[in-house]
PDB file of N, CA and C in Angstrom:
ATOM      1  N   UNK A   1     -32.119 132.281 -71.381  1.00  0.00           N
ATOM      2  CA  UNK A   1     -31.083 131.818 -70.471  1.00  0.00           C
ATOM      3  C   UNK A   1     -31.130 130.290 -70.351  1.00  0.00           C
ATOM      4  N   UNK A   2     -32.497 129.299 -69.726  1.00  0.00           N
ATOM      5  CA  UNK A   2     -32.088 128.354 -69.743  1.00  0.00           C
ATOM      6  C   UNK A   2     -31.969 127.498 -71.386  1.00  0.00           C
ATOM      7  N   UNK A   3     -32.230 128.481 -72.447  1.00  0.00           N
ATOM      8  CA  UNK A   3     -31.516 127.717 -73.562  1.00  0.00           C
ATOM      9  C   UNK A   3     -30.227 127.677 -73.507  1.00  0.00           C
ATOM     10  N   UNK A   4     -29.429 128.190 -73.185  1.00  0.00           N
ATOM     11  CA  UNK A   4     -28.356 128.767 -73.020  1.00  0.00           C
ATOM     12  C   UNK A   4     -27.475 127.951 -72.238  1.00  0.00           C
ATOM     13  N   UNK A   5     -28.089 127.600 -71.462  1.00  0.00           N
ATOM     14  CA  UNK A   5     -27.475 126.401 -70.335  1.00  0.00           C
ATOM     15  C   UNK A   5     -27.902 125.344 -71.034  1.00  0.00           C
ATOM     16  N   UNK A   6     -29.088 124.513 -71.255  1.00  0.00           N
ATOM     17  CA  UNK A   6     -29.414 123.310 -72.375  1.00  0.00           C
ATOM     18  C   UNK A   6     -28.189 123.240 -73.455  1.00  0.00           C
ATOM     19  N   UNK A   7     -27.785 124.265 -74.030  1.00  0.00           N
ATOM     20  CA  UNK A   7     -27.186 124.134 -74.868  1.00  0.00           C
ATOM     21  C   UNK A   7     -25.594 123.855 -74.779  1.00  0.00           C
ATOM     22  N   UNK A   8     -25.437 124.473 -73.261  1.00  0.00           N
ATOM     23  CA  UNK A   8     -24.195 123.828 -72.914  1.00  0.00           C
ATOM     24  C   UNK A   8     -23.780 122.247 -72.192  1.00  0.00           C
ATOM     25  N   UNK A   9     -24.985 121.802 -71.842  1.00  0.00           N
ATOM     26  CA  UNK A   9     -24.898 120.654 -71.229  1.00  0.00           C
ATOM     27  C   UNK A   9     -24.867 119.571 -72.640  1.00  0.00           C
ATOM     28  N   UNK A  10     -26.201 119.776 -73.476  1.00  0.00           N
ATOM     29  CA  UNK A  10     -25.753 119.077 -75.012  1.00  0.00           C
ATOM     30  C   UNK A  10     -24.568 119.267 -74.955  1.00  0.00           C
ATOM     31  N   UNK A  11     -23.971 120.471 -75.416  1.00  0.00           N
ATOM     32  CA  UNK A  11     -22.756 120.345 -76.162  1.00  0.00           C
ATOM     33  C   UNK A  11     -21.664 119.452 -75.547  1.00  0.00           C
ATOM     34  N   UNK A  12     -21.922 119.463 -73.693  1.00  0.00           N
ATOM     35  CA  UNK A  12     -20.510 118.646 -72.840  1.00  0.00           C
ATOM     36  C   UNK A  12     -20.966 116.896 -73.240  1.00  0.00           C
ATOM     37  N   UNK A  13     -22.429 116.654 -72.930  1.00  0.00           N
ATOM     38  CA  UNK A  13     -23.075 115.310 -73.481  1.00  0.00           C
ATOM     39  C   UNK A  13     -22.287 114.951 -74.702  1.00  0.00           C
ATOM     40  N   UNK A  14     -22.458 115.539 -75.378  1.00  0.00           N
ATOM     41  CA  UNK A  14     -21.926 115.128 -77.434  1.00  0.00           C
ATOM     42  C   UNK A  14     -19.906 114.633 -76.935  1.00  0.00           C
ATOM     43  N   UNK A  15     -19.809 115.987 -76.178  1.00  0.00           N
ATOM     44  CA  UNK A  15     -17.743 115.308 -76.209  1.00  0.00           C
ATOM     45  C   UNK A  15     -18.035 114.433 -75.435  1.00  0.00           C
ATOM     46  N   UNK A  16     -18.520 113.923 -74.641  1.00  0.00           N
ATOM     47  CA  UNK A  16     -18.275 112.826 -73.481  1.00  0.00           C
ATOM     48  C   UNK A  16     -18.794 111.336 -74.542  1.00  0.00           C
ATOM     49  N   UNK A  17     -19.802 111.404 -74.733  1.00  0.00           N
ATOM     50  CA  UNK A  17     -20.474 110.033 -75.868  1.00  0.00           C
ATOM     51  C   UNK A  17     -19.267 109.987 -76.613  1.00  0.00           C
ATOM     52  N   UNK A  18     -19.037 110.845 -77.568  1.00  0.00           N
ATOM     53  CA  UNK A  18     -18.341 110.736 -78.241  1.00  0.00           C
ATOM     54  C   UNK A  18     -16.822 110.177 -78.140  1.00  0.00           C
ATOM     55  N   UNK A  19     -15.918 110.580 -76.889  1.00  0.00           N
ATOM     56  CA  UNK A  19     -14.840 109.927 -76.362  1.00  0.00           C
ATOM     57  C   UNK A  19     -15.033 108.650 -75.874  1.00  0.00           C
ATOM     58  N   UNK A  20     -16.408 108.508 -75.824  1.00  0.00           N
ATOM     59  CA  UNK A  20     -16.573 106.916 -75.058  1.00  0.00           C
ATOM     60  C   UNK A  20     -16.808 106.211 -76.429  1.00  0.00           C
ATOM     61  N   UNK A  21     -17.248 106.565 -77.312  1.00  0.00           N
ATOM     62  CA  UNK A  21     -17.397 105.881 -78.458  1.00  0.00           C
ATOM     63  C   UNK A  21     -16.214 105.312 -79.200  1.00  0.00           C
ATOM     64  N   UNK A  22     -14.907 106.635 -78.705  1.00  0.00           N
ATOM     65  CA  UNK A  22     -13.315 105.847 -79.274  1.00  0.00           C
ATOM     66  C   UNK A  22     -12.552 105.372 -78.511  1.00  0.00           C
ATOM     67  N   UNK A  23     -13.091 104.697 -77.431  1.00  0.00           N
ATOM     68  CA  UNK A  23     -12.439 104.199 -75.937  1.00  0.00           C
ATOM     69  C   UNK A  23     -12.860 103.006 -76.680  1.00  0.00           C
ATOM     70  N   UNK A  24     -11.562 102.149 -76.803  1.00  0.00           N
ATOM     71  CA  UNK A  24     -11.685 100.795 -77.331  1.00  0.00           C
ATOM     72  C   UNK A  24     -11.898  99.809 -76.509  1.00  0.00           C
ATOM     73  N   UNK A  25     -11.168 100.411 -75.348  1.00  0.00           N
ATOM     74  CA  UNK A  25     -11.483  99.319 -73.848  1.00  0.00           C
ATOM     75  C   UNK A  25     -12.412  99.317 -73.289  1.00  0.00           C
ATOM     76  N   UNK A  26     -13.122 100.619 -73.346  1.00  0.00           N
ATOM     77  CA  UNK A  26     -14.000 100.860 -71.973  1.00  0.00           C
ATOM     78  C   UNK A  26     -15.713  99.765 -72.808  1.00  0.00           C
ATOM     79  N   UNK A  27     -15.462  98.842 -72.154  1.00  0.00           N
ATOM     80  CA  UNK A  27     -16.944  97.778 -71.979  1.00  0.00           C
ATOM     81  C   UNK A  27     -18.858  98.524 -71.508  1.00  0.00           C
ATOM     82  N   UNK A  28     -18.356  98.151 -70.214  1.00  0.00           N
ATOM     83  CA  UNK A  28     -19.729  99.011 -69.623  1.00  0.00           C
ATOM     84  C   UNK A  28     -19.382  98.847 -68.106  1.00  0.00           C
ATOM     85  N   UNK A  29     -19.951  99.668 -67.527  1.00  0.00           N
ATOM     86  CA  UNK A  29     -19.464 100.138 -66.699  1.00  0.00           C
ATOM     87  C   UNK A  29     -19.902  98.477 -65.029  1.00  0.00           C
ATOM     88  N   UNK A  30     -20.323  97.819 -65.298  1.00  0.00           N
ATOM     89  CA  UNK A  30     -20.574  96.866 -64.157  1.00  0.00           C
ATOM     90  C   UNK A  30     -19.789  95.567 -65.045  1.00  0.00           C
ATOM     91  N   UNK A  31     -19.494  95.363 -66.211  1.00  0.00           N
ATOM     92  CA  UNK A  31     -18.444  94.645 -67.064  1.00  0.00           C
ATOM     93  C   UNK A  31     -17.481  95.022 -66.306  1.00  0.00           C
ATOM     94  N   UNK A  32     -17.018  96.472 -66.940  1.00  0.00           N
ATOM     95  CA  UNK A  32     -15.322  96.580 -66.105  1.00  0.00           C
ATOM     96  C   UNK A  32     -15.750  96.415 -64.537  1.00  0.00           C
ATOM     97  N   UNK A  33     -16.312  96.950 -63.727  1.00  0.00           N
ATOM     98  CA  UNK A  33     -16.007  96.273 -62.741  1.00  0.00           C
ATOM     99  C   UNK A  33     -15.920  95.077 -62.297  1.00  0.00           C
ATOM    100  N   UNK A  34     -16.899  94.161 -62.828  1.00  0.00           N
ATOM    101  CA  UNK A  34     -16.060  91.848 -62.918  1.00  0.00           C
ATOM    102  C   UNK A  34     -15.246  92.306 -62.883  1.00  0.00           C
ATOM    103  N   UNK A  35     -14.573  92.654 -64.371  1.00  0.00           N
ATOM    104  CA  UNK A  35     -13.150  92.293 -64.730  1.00  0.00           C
ATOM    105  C   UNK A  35     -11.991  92.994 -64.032  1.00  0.00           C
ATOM    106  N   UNK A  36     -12.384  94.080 -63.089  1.00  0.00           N
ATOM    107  CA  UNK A  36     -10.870  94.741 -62.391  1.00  0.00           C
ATOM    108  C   UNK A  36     -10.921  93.331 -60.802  1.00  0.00           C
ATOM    109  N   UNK A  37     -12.193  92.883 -60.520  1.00  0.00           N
ATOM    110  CA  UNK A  37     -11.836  91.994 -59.193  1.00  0.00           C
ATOM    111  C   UNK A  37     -11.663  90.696 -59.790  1.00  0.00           C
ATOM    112  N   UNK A  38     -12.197  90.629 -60.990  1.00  0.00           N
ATOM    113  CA  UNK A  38     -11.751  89.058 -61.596  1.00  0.00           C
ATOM    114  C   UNK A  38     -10.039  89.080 -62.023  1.00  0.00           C
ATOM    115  N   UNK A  39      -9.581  89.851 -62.159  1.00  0.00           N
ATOM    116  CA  UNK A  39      -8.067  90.213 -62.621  1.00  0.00           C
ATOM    117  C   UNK A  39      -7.021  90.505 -61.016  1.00  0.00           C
ATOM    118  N   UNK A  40      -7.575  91.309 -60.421  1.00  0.00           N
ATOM    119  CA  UNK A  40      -7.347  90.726 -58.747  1.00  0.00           C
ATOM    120  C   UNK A  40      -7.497  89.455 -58.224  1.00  0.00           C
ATOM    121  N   UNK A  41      -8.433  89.297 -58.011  1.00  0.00           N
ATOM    122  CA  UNK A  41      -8.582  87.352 -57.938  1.00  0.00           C
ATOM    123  C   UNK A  41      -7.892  86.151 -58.986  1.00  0.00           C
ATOM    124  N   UNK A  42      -7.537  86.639 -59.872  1.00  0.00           N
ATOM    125  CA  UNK A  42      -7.327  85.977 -61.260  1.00  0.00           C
ATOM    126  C   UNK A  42      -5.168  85.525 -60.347  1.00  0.00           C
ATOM    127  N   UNK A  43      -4.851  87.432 -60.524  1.00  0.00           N
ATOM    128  CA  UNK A  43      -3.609  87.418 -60.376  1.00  0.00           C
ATOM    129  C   UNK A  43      -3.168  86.537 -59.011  1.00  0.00           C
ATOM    130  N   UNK A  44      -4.219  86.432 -57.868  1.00  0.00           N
ATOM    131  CA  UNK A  44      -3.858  86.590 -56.451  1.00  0.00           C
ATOM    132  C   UNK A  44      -3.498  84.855 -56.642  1.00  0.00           C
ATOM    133  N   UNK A  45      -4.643  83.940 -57.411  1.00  0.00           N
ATOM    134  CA  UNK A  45      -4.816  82.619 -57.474  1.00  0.00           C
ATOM    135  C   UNK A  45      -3.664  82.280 -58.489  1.00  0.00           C
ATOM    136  N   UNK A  46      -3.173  82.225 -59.267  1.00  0.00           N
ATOM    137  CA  UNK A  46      -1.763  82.138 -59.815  1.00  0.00           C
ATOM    138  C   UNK A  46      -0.562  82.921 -59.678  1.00  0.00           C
ATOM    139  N   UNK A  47      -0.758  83.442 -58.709  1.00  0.00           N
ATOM    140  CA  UNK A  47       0.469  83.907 -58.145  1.00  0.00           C
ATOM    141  C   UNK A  47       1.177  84.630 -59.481  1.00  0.00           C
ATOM    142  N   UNK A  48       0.951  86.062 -59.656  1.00  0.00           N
ATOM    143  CA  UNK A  48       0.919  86.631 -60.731  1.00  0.00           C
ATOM    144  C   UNK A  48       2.164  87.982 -60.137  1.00  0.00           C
ATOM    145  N   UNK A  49       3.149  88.592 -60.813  1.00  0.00           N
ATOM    146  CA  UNK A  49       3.520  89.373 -60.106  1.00  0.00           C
ATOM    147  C   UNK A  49       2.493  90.959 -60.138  1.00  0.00           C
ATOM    148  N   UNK A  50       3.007  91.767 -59.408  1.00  0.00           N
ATOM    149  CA  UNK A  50       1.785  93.088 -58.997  1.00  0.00           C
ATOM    150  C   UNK A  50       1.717  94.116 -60.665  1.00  0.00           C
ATOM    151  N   UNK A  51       0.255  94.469 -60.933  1.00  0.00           N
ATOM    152  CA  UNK A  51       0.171  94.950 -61.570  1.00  0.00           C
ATOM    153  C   UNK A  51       1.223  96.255 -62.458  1.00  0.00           C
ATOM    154  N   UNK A  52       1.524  96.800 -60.892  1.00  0.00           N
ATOM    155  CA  UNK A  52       2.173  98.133 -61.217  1.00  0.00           C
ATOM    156  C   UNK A  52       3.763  97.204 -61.209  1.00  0.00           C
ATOM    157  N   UNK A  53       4.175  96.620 -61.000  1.00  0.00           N
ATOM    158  CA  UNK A  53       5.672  95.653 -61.177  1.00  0.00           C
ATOM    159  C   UNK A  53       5.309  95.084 -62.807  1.00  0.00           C
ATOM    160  N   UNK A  54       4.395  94.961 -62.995  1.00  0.00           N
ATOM    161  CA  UNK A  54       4.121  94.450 -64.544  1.00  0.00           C
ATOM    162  C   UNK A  54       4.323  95.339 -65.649  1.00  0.00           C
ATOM    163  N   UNK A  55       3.540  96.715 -65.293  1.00  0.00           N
ATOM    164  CA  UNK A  55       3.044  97.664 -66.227  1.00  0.00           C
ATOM    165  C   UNK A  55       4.679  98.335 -66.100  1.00  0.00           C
ATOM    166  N   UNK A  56       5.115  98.577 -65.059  1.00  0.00           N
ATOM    167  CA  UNK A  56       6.602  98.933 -65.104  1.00  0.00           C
ATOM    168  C   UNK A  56       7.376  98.516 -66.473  1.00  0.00           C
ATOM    169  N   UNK A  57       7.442  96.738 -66.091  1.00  0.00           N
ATOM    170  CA  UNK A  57       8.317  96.259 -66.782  1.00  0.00           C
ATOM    171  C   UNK A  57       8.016  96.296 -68.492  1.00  0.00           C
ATOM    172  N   UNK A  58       6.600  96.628 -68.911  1.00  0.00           N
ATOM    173  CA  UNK A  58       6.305  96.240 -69.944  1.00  0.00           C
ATOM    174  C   UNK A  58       6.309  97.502 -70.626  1.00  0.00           C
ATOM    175  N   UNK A  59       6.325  98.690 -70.385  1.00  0.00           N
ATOM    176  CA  UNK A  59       6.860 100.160 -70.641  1.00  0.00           C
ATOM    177  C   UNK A  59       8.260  99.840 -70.726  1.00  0.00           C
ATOM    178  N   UNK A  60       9.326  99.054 -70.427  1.00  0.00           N
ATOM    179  CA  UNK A  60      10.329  99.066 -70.538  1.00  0.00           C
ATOM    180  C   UNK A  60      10.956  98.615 -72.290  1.00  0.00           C
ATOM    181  N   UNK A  61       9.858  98.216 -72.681  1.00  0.00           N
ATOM    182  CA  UNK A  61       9.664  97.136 -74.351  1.00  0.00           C
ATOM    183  C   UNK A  61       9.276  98.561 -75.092  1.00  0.00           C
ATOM    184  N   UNK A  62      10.287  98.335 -76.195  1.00  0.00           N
ATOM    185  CA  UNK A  62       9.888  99.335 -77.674  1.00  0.00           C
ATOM    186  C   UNK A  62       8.881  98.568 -78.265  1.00  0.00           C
ATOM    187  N   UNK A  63       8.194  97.111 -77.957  1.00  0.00           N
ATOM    188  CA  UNK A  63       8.043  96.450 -79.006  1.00  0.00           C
ATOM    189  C   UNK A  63       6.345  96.972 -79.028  1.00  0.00           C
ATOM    190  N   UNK A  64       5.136  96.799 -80.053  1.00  0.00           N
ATOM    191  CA  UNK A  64       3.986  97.588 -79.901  1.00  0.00           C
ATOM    192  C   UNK A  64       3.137  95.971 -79.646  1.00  0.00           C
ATOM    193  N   UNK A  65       4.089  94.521 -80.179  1.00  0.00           N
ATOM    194  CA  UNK A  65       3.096  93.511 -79.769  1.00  0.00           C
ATOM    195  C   UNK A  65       4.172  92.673 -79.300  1.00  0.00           C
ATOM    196  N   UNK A  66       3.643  92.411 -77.648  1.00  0.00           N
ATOM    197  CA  UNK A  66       4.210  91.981 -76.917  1.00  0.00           C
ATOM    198  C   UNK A  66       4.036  89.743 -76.378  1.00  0.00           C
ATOM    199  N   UNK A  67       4.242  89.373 -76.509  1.00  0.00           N
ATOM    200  CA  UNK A  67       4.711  87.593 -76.779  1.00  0.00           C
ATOM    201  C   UNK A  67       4.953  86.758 -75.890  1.00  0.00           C
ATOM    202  N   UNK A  68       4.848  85.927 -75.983  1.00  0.00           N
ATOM    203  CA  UNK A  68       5.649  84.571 -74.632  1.00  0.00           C
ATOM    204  C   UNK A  68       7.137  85.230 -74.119  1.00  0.00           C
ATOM    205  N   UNK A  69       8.124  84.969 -75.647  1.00  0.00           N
ATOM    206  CA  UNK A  69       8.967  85.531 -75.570  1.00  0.00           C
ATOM    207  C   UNK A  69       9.548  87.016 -74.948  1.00  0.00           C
ATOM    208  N   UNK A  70       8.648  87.857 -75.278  1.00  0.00           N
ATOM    209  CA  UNK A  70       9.410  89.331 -74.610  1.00  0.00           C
ATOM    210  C   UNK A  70       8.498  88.906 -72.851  1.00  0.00           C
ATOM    211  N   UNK A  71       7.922  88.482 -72.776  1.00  0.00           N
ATOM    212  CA  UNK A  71       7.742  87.998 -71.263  1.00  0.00           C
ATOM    213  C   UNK A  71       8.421  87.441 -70.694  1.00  0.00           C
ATOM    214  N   UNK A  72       8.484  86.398 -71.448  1.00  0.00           N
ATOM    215  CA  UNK A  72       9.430  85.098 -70.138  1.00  0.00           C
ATOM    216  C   UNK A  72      10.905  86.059 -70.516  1.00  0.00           C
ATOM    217  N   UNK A  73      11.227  87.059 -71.729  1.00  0.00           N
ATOM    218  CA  UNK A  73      12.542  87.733 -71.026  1.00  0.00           C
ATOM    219  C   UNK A  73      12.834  89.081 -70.102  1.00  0.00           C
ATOM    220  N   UNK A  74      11.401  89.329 -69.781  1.00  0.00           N
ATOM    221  CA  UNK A  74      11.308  90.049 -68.599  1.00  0.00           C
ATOM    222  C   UNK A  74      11.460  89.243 -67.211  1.00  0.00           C
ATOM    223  N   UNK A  75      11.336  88.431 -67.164  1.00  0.00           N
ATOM    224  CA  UNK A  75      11.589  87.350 -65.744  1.00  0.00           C
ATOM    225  C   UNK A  75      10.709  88.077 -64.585  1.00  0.00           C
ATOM    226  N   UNK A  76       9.173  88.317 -64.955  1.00  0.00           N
ATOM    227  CA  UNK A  76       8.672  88.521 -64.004  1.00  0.00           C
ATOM    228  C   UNK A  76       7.851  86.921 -63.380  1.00  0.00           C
ATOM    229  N   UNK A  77       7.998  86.427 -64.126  1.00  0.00           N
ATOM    230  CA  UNK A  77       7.242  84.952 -63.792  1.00  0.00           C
ATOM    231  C   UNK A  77       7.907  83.889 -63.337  1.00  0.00           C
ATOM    232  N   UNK A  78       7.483  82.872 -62.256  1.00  0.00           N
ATOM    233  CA  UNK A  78       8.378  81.960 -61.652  1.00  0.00           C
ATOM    234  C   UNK A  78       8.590  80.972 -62.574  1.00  0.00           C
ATOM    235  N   UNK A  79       7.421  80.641 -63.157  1.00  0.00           N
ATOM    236  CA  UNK A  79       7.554  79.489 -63.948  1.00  0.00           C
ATOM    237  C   UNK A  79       6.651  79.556 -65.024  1.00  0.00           C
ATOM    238  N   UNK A  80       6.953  79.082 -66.472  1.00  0.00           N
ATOM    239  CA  UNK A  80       6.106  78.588 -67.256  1.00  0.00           C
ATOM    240  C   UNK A  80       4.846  78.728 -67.407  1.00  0.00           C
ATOM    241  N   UNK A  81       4.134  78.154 -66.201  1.00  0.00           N
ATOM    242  CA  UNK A  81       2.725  77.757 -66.070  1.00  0.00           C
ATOM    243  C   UNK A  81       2.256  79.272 -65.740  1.00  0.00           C
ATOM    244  N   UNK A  82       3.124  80.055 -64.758  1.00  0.00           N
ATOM    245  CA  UNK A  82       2.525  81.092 -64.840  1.00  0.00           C
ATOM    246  C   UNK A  82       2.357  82.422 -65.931  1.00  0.00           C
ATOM    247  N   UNK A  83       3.272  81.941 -67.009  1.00  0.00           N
ATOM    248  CA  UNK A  83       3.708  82.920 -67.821  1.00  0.00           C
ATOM    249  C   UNK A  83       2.238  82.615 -68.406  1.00  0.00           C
ATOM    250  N   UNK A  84       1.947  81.358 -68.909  1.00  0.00           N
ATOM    251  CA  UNK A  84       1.294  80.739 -69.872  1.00  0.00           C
ATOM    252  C   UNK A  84      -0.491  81.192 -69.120  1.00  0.00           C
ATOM    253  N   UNK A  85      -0.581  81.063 -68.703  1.00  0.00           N
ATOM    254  CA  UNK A  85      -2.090  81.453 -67.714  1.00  0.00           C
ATOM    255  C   UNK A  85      -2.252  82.816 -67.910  1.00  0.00           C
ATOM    256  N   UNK A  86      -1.479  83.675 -67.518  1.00  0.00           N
ATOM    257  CA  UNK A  86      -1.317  85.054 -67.700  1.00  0.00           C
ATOM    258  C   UNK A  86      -1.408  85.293 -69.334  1.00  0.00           C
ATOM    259  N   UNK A  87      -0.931  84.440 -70.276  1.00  0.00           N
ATOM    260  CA  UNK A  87      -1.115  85.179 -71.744  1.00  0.00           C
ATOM    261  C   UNK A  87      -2.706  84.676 -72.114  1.00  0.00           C
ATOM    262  N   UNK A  88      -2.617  82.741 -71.444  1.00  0.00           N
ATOM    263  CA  UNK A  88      -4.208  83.073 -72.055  1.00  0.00           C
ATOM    264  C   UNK A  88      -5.228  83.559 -70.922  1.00  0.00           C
ATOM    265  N   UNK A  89      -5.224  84.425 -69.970  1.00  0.00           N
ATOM    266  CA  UNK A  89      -6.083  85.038 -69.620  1.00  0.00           C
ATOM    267  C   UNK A  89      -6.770  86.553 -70.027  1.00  0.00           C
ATOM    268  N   UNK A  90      -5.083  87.280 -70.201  1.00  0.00           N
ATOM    269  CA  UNK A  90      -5.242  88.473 -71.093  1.00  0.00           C
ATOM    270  C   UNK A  90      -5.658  88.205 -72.971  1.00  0.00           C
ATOM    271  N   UNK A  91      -4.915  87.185 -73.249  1.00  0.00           N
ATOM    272  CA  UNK A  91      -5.537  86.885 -74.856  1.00  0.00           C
ATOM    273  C   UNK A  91      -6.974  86.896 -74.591  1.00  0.00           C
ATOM    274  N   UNK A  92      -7.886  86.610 -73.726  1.00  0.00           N
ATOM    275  CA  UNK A  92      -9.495  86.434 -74.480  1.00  0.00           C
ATOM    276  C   UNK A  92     -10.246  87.928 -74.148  1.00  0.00           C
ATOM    277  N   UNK A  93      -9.445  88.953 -74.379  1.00  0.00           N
ATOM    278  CA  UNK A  93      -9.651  90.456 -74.528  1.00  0.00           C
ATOM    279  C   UNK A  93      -9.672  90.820 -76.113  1.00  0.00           C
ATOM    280  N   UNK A  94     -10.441  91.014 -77.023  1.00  0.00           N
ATOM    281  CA  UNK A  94     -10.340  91.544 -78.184  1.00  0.00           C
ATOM    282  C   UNK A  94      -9.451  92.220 -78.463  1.00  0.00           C
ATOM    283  N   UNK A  95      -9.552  93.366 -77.268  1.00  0.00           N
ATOM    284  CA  UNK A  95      -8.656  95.013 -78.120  1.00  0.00           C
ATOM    285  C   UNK A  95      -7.113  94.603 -77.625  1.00  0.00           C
ATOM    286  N   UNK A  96      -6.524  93.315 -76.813  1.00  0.00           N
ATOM    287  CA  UNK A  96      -5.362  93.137 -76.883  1.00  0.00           C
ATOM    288  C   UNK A  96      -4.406  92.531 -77.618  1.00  0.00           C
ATOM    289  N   UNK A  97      -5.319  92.088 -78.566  1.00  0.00           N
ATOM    290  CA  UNK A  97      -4.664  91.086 -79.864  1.00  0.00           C
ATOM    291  C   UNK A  97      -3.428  92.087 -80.747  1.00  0.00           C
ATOM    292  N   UNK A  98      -2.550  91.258 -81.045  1.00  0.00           N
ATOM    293  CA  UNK A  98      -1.830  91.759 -81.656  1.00  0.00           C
ATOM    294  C   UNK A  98      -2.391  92.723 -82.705  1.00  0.00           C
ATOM    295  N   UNK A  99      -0.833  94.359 -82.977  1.00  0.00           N
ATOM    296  CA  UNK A  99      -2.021  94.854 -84.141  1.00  0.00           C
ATOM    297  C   UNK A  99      -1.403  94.541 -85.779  1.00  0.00           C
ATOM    298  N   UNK A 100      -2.281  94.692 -86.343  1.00  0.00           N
ATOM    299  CA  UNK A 100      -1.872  94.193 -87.550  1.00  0.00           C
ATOM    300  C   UNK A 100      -1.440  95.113 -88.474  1.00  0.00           C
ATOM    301  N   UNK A 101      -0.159  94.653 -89.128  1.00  0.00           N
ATOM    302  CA  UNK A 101       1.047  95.109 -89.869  1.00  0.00           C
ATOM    303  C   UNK A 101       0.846  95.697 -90.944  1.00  0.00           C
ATOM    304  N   UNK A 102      -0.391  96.086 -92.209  1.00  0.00           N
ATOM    305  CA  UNK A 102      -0.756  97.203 -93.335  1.00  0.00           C
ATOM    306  C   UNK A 102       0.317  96.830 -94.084  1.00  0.00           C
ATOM    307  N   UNK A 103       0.990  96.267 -95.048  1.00  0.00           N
ATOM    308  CA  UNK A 103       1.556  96.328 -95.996  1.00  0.00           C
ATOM    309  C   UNK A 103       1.941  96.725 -97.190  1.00  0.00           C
ATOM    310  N   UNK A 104       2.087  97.970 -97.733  1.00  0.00           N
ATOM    311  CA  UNK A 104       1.487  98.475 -99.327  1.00  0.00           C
ATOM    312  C   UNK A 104       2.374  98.101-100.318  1.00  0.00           C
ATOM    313  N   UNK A 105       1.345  96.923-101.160  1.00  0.00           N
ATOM    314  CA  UNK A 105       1.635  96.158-102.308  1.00  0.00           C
ATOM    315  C   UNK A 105       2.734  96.634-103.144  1.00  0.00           C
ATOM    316  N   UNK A 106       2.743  98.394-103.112  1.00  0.00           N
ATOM    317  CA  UNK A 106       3.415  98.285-104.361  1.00  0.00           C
ATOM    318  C   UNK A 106       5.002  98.510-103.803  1.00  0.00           C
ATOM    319  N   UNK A 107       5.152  99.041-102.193  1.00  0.00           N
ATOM    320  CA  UNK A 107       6.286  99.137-101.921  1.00  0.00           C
ATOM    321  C   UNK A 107       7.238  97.899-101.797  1.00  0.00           C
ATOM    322  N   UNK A 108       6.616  96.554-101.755  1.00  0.00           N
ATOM    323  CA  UNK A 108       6.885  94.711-102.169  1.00  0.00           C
ATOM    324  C   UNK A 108       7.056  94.871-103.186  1.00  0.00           C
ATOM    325  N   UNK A 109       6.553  95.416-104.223  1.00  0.00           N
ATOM    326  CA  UNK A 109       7.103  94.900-105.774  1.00  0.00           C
ATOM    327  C   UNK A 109       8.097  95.662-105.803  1.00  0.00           C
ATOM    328  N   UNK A 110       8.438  96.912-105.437  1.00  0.00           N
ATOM    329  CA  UNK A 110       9.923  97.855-105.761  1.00  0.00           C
ATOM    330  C   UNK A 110      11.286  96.716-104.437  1.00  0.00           C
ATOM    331  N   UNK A 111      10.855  96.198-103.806  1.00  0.00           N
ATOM    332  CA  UNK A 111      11.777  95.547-103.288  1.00  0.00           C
ATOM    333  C   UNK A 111      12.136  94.200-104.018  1.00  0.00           C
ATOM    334  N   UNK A 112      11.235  93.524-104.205  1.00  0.00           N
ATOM    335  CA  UNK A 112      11.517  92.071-105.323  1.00  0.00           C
ATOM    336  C   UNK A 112      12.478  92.969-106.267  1.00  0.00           C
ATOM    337  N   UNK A 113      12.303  94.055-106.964  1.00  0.00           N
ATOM    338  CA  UNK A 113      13.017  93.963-108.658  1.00  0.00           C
ATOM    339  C   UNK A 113      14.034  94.335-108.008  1.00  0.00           C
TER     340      UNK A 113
END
């Protein structure tokens, strides 16, 4: 019996590691917490509009990499300075970098001829 139970707690251990292993965001666990009051404090000190007014507007975009441009034409920002603070604060996040475009070589050469 208690193999039986051992063997079910391994087995829940293995899916849980394992989903955390393809969680691209998730840092560690006293990391993300800085960063959810540094991003509160961050937004509060540049006058940033509210998260959930953000995440709204940015679900509203087909686009998968989002720019100065598709921002400042959301008009959630008063000015400039704030657009610009807000991209380089979120830019020094790795997993938010634009993603990159895969090209296959040979479907370029059937378009040239």
């Amino acid at each position: 019996v208690l193999n039986f139970l051992l063997a079910i707690i391994v087995e829940a251990y293995m899916k849980v590691r394992e989903q955390n292993e393809l969680c691209e965001v998730e840092l560690a666990f006293f990391t993300d917490v800085y960063y959810c009051y540094k991003s509160v404090f961050t937004r509060y000190i540049n006058k940033w509009p509210s998260a959930f007014e953000t995440a709204a507007k940015l679900q509203s975009l087909s686009n998968t990499n989002i720019g100065y441009h598709e921002l400042q034409w959301l008009d959630l920002f008063d000015s400039n300075e704030q657009l610009l603070s807000f991209m380089r604060y979120y830019s020094s996040f790795d997993f938010l970098g634009p993603k990159v475009i895969k090209l296959d070589p040979q479907a370029l050469s059937v378009r040239q001829n």
